[in-house]
PDB file of N, CA and C in Angstrom:
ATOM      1  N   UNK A   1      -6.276 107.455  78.106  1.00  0.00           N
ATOM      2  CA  UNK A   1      -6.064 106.025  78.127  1.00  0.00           C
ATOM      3  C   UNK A   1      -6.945 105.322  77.091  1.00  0.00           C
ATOM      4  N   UNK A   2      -7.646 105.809  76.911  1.00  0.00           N
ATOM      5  CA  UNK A   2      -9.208 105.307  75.751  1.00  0.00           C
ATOM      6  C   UNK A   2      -8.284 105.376  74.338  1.00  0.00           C
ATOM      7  N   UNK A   3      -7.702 106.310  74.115  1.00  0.00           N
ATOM      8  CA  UNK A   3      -7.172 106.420  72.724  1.00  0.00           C
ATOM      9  C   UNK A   3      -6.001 105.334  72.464  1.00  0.00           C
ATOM     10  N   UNK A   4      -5.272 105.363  73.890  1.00  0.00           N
ATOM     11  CA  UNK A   4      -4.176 103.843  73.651  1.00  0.00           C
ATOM     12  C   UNK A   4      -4.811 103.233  73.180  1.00  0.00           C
ATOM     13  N   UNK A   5      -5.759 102.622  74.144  1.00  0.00           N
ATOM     14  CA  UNK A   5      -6.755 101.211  73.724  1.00  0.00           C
ATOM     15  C   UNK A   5      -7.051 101.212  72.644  1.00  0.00           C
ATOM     16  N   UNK A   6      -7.536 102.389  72.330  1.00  0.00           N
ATOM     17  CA  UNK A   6      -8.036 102.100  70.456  1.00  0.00           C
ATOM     18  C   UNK A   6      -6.905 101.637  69.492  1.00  0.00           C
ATOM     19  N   UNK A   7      -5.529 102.789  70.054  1.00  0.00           N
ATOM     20  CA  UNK A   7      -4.466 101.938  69.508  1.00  0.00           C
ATOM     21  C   UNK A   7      -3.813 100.940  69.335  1.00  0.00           C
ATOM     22  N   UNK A   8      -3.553  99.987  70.611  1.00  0.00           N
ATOM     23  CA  UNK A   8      -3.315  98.964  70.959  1.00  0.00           C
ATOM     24  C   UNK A   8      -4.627  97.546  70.450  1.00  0.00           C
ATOM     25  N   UNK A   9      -5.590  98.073  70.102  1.00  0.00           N
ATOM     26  CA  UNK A   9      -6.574  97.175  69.420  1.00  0.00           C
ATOM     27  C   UNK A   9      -6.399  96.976  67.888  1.00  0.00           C
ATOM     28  N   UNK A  10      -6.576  98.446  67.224  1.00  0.00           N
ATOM     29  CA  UNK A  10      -5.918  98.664  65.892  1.00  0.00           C
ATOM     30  C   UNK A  10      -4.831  97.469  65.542  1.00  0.00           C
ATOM     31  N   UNK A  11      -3.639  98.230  66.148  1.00  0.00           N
ATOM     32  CA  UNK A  11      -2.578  97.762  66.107  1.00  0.00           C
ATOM     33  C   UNK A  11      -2.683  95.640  66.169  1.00  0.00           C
ATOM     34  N   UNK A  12      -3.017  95.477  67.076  1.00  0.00           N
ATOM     35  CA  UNK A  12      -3.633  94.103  67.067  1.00  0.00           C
ATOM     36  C   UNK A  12      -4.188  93.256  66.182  1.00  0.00           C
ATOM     37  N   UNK A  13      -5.208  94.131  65.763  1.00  0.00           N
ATOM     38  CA  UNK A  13      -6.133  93.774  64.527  1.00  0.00           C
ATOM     39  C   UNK A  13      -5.416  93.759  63.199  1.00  0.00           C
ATOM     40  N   UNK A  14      -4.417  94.728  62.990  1.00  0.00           N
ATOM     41  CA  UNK A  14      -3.514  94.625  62.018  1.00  0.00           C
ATOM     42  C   UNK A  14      -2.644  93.518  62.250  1.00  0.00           C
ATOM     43  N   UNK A  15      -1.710  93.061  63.037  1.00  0.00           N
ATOM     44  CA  UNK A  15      -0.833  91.811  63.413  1.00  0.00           C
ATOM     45  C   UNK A  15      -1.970  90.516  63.357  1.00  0.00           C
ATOM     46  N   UNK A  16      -2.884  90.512  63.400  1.00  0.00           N
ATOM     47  CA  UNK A  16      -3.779  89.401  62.947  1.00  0.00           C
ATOM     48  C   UNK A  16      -4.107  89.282  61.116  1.00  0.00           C
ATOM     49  N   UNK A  17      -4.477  90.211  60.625  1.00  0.00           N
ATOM     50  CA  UNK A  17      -4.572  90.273  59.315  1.00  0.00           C
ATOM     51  C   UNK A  17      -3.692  89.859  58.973  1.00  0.00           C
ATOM     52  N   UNK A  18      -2.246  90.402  59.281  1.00  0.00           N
ATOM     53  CA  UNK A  18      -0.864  90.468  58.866  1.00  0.00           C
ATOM     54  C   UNK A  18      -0.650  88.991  59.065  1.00  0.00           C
ATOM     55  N   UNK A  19      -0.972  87.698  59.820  1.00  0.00           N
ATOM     56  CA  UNK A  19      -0.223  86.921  60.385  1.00  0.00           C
ATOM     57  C   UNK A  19      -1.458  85.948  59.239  1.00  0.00           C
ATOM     58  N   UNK A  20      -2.214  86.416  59.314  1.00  0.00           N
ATOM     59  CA  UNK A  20      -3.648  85.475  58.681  1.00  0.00           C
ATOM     60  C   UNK A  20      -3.212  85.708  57.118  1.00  0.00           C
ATOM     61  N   UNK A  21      -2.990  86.497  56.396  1.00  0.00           N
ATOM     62  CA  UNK A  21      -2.415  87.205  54.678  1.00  0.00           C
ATOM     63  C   UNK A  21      -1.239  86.032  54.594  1.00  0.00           C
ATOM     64  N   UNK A  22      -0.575  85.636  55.641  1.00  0.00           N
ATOM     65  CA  UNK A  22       0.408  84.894  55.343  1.00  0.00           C
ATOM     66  C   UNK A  22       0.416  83.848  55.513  1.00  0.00           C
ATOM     67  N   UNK A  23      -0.707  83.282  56.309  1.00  0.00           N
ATOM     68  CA  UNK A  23      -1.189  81.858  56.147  1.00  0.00           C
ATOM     69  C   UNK A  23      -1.872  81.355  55.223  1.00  0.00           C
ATOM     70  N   UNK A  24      -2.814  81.949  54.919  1.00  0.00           N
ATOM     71  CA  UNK A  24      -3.326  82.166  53.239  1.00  0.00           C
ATOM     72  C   UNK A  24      -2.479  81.876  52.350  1.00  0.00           C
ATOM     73  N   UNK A  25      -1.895  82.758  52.141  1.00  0.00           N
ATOM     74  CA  UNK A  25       0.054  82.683  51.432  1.00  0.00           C
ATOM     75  C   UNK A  25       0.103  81.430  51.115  1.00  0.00           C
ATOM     76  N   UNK A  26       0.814  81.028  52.256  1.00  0.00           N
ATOM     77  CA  UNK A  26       1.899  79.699  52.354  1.00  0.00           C
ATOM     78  C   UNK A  26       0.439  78.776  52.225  1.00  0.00           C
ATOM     79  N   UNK A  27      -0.555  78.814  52.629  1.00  0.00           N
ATOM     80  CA  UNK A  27      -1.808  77.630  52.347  1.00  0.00           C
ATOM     81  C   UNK A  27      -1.575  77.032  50.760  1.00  0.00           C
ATOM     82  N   UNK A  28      -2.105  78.120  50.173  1.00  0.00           N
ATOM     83  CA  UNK A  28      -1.797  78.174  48.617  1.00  0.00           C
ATOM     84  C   UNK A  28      -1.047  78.102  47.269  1.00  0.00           C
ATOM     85  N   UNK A  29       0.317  78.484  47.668  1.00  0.00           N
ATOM     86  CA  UNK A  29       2.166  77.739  47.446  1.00  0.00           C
ATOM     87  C   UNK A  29       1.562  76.459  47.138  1.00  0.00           C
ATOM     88  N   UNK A  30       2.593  75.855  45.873  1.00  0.00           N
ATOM     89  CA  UNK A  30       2.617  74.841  45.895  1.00  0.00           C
ATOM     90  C   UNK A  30       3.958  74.180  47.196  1.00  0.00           C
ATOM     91  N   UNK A  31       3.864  72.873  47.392  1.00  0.00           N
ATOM     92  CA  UNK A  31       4.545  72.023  48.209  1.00  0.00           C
ATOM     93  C   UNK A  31       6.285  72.252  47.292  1.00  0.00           C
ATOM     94  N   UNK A  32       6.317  71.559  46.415  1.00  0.00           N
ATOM     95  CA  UNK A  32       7.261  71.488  45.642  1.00  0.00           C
ATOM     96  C   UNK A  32       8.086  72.927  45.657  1.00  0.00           C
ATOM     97  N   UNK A  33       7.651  74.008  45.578  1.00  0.00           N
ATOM     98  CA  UNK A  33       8.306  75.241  44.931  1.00  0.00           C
ATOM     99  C   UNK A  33       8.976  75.444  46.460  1.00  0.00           C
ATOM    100  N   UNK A  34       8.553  75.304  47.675  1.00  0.00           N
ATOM    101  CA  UNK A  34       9.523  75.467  49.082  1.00  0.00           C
ATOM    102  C   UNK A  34      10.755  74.452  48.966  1.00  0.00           C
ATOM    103  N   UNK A  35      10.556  73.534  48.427  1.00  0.00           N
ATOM    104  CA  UNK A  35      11.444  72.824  48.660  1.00  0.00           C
ATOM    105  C   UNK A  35      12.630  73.334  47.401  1.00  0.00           C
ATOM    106  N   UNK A  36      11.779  73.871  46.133  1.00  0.00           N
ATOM    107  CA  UNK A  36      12.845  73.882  44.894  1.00  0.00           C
ATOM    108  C   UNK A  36      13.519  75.491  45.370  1.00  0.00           C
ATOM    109  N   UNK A  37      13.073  76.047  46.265  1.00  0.00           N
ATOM    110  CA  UNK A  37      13.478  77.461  46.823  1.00  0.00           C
ATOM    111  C   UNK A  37      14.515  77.401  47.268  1.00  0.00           C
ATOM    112  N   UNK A  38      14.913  76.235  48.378  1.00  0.00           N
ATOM    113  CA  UNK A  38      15.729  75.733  49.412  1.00  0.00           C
ATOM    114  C   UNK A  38      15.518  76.450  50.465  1.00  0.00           C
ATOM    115  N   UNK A  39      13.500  76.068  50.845  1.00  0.00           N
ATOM    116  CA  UNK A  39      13.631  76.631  52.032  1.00  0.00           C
ATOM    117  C   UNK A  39      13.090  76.115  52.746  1.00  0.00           C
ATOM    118  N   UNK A  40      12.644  76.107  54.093  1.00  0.00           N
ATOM    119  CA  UNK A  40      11.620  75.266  54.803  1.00  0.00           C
ATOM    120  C   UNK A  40      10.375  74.512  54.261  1.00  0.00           C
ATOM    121  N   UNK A  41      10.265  73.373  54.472  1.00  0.00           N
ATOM    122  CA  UNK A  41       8.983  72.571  53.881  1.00  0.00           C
ATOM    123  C   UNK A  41       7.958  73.244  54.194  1.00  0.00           C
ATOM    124  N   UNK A  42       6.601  73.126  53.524  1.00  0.00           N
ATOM    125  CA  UNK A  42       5.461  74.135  53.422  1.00  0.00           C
ATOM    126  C   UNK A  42       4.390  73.808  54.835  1.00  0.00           C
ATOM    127  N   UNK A  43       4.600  72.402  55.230  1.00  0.00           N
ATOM    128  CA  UNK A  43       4.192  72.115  56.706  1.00  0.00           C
ATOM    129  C   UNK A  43       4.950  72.829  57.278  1.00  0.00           C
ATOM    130  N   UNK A  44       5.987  73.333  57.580  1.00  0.00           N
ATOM    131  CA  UNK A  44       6.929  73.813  58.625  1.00  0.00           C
ATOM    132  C   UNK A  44       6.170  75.354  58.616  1.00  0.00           C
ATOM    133  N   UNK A  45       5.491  75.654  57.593  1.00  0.00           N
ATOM    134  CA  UNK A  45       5.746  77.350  57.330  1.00  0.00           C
ATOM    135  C   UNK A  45       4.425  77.578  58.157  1.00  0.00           C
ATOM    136  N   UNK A  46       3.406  76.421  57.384  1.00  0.00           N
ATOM    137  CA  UNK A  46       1.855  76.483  58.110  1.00  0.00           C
ATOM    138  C   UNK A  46       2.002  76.374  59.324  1.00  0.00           C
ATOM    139  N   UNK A  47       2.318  75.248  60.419  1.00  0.00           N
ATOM    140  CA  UNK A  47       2.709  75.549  61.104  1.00  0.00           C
ATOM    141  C   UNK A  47       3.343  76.650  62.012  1.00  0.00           C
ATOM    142  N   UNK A  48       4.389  77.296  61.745  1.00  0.00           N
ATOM    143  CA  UNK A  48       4.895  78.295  62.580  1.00  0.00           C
ATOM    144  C   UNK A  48       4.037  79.181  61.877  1.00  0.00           C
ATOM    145  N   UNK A  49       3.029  79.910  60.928  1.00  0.00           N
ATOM    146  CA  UNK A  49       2.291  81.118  60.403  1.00  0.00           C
ATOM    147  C   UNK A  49       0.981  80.858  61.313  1.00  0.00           C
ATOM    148  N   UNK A  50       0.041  79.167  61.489  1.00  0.00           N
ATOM    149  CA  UNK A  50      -0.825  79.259  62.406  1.00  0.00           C
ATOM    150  C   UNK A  50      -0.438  79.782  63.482  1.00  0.00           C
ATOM    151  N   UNK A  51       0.616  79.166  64.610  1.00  0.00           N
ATOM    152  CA  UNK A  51       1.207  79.728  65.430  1.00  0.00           C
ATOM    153  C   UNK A  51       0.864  80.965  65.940  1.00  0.00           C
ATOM    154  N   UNK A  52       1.616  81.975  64.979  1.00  0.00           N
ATOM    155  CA  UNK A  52       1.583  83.051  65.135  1.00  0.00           C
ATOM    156  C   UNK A  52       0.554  83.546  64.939  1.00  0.00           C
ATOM    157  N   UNK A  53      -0.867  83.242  64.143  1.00  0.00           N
ATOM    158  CA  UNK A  53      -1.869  84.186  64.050  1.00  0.00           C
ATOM    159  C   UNK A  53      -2.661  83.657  65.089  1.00  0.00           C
ATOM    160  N   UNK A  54      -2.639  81.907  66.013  1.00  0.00           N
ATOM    161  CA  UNK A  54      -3.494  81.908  67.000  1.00  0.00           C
ATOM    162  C   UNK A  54      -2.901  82.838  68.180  1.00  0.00           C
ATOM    163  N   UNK A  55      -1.341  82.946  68.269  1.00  0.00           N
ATOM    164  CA  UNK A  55      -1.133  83.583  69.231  1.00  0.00           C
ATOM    165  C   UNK A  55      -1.362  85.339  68.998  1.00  0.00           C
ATOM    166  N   UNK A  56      -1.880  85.447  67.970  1.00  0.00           N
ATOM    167  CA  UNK A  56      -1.619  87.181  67.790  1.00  0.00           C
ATOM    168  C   UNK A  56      -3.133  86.890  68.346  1.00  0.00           C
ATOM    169  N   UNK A  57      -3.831  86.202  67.836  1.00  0.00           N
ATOM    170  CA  UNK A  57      -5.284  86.565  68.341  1.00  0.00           C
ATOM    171  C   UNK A  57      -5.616  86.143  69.813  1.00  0.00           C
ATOM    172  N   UNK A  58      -5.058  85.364  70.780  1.00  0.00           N
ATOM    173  CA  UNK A  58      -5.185  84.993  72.020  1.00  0.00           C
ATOM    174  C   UNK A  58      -4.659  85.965  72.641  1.00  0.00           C
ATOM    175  N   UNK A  59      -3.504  86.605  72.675  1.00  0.00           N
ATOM    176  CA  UNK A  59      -2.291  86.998  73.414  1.00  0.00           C
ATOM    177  C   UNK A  59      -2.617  88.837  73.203  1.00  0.00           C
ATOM    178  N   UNK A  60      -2.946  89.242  72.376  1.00  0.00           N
ATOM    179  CA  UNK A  60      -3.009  90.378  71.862  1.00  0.00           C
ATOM    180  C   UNK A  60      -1.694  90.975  71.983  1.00  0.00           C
ATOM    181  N   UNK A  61      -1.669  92.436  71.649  1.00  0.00           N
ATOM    182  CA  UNK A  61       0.103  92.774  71.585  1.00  0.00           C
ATOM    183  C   UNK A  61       0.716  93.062  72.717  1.00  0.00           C
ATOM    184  N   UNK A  62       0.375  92.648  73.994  1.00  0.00           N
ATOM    185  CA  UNK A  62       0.923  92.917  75.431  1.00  0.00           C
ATOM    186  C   UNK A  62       1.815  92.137  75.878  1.00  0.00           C
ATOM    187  N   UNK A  63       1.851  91.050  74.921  1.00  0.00           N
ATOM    188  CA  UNK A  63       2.704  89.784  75.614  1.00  0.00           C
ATOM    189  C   UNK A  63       4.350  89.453  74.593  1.00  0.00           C
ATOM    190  N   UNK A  64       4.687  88.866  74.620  1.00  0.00           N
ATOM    191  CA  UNK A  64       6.061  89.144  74.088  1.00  0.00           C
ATOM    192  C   UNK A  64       5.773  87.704  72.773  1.00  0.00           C
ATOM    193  N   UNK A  65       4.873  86.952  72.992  1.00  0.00           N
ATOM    194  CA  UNK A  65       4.798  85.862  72.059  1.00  0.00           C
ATOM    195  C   UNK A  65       4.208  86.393  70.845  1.00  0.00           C
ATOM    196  N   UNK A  66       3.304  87.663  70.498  1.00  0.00           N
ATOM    197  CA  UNK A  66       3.160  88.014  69.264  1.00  0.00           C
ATOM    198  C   UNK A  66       4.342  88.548  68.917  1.00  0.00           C
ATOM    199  N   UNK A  67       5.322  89.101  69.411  1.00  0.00           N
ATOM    200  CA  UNK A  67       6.489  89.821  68.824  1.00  0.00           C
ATOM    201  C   UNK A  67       7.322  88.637  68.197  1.00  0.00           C
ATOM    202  N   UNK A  68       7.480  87.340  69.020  1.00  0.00           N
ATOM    203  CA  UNK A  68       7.790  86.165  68.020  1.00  0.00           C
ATOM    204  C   UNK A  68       6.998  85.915  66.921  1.00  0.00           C
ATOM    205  N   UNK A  69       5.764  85.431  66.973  1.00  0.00           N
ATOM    206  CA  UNK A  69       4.803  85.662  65.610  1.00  0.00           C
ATOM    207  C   UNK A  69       5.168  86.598  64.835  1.00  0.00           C
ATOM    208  N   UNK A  70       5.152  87.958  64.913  1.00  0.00           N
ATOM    209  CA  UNK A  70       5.226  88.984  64.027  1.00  0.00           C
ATOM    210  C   UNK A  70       6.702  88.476  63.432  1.00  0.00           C
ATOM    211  N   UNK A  71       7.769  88.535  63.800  1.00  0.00           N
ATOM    212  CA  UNK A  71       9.241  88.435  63.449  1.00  0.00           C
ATOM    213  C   UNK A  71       9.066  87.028  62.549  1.00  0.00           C
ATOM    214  N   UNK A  72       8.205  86.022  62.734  1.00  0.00           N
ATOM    215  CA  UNK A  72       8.226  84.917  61.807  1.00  0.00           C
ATOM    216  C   UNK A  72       7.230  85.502  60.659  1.00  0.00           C
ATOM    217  N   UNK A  73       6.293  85.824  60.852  1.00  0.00           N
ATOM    218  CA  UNK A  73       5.588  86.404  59.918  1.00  0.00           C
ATOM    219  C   UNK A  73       6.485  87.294  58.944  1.00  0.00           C
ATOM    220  N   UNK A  74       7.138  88.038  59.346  1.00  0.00           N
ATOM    221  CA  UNK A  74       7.886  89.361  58.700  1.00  0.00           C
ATOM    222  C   UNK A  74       8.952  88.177  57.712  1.00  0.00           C
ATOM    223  N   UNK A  75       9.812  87.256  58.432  1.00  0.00           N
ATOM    224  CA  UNK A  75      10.737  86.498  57.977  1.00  0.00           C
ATOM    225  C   UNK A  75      10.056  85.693  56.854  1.00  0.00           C
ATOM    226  N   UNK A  76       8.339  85.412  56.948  1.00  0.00           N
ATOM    227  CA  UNK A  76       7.960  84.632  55.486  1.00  0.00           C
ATOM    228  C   UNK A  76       7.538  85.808  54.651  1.00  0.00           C
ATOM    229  N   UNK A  77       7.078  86.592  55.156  1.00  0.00           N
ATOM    230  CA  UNK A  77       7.119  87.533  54.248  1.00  0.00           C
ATOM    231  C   UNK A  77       8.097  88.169  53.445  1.00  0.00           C
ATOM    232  N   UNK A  78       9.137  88.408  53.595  1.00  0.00           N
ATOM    233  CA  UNK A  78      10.609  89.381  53.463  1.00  0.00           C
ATOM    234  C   UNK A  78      11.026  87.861  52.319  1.00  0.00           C
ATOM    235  N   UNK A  79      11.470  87.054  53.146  1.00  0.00           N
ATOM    236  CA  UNK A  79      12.579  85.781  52.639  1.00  0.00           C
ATOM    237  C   UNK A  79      11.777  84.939  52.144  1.00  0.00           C
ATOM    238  N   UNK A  80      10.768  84.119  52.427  1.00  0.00           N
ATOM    239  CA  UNK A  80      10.192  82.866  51.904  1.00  0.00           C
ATOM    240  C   UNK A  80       9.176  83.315  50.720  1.00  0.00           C
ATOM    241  N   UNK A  81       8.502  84.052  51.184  1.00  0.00           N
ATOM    242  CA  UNK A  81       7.254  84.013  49.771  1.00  0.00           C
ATOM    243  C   UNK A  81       7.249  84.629  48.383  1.00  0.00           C
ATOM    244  N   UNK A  82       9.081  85.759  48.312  1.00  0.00           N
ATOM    245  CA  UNK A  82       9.644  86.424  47.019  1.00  0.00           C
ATOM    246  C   UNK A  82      10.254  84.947  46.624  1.00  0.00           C
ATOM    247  N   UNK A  83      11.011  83.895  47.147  1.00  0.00           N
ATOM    248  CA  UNK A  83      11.778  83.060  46.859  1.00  0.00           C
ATOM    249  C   UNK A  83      10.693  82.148  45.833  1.00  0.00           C
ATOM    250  N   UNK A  84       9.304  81.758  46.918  1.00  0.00           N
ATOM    251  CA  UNK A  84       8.575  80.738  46.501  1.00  0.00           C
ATOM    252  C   UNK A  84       8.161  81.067  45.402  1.00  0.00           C
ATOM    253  N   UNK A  85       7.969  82.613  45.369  1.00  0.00           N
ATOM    254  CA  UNK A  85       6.800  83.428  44.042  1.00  0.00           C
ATOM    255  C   UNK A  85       7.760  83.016  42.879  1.00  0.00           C
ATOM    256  N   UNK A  86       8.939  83.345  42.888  1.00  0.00           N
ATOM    257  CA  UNK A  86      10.102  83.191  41.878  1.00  0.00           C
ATOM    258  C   UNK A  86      10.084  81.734  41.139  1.00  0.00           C
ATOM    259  N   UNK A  87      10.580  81.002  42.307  1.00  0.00           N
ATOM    260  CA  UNK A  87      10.575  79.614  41.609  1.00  0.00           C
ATOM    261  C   UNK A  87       8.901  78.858  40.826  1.00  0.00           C
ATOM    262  N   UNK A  88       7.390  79.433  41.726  1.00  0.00           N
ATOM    263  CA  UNK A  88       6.578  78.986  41.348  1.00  0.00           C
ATOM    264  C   UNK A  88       6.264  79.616  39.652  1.00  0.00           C
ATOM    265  N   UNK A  89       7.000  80.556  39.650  1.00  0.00           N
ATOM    266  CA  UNK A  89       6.508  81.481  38.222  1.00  0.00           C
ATOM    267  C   UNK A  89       5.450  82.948  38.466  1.00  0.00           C
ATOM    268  N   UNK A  90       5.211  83.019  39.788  1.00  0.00           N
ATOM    269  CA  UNK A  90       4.199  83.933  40.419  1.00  0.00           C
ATOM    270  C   UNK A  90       4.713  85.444  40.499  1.00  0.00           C
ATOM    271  N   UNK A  91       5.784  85.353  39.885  1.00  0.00           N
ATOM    272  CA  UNK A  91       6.719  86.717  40.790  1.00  0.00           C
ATOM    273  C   UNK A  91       7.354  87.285  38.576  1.00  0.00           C
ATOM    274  N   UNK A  92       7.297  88.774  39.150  1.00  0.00           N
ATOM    275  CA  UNK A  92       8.484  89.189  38.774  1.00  0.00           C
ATOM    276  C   UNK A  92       7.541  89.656  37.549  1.00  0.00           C
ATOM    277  N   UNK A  93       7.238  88.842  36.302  1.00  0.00           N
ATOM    278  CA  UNK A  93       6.470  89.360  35.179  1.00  0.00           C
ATOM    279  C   UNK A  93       4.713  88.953  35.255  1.00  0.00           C
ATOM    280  N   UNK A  94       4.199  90.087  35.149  1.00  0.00           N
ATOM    281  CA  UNK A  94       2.891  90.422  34.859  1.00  0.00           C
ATOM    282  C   UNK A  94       2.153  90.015  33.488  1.00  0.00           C
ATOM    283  N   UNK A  95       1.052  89.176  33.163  1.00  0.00           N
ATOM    284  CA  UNK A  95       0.726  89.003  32.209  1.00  0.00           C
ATOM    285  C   UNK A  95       1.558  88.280  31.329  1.00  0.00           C
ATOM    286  N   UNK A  96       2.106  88.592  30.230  1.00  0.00           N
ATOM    287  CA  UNK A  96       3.002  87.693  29.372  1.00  0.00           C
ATOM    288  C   UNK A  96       2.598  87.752  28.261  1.00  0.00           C
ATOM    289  N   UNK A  97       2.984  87.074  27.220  1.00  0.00           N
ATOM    290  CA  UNK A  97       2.243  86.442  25.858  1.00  0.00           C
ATOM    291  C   UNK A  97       1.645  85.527  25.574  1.00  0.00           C
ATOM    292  N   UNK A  98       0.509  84.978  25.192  1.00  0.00           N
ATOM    293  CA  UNK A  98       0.127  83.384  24.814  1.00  0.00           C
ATOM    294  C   UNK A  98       1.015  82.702  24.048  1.00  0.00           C
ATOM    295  N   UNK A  99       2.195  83.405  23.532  1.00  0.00           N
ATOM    296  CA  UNK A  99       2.725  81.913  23.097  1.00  0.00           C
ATOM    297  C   UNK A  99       4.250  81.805  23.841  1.00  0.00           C
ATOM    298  N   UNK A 100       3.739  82.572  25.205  1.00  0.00           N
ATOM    299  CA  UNK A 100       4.628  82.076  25.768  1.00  0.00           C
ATOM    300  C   UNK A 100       5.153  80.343  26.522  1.00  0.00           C
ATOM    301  N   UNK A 101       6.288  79.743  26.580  1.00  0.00           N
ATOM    302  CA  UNK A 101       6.206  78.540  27.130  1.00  0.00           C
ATOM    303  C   UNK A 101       6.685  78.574  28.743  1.00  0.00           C
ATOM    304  N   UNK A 102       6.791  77.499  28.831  1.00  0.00           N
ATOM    305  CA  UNK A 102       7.297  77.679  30.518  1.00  0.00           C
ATOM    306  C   UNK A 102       8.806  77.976  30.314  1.00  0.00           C
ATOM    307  N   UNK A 103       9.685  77.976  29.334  1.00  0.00           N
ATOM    308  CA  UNK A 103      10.698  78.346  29.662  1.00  0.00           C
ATOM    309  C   UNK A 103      11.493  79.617  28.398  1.00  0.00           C
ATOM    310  N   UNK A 104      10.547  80.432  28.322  1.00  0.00           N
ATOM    311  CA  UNK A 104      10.480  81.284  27.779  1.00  0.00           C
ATOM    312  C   UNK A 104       9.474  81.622  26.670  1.00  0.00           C
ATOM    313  N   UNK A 105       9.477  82.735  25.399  1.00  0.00           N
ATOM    314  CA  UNK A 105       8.562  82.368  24.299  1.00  0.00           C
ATOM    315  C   UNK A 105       8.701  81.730  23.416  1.00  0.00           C
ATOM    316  N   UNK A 106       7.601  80.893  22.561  1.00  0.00           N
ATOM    317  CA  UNK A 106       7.808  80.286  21.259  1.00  0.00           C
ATOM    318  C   UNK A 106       7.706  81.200  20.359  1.00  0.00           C
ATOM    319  N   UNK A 107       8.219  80.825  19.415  1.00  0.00           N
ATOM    320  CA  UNK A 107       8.195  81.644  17.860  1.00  0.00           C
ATOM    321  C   UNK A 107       8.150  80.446  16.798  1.00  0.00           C
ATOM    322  N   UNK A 108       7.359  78.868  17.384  1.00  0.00           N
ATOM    323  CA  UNK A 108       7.243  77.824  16.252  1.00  0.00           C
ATOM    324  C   UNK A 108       8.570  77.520  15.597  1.00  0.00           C
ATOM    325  N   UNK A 109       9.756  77.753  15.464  1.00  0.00           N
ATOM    326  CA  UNK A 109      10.618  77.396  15.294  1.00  0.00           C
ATOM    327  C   UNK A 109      11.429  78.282  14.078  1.00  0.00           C
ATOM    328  N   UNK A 110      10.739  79.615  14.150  1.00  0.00           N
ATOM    329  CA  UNK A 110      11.299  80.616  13.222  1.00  0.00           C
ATOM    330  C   UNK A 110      13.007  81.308  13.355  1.00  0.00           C
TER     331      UNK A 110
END
């Protein structure tokens, strides 16, 4: 029974990180890029992501309300934060060129 527990704590401690990584997340998003996504406003996200990480940390994983947390968590993770990364410019290419512009590169008009 000792080794559940260790598991069931683990496990816990991970769904808190997990729920907290994504409040962080969405903290840091700009406002604008949820909305240019077409997806939930960035209050809506903080909101339901606190949610879920006060309830992952009150409730621990015995109760059925972190399994809602986790499933919203998973849903900003999966759907909202590839969308937001995209539209903010955060996603997709690494590094770049300096003479790159925001809507592609310059070449001064060569």
């Amino acid at each position: 029974m000792q080794g559940f527990n260790s598991f069931l704590s683990l496990l816990n401690l991970a769904l808190i990180v997990f729920s907290g990584f994504a409040l962080i997340d969405a903290a840091i998003r700009r406002e604008d890029a949820f909305r240019a996504a077409d997806k939930k406003t960035k209050p809506f996200w903080l909101i339901i992501l606190a949610l879920a990480f006060v309830v992952n940390w009150i409730f621990g994983i015995l109760s059925f309300l972190p399994i809602i947390g986790l499933i919203a968590t998973i849903v900003y993770m999966v759907d909202v934060r590839p969308a937001v990364r995209q539209v903010s410019g955060g996603g997709g290419r690494r590094g770049g060129s300096s003479s790159d512009g925001p809507y592609g590169p310059y070449n001064g008009g060569r």
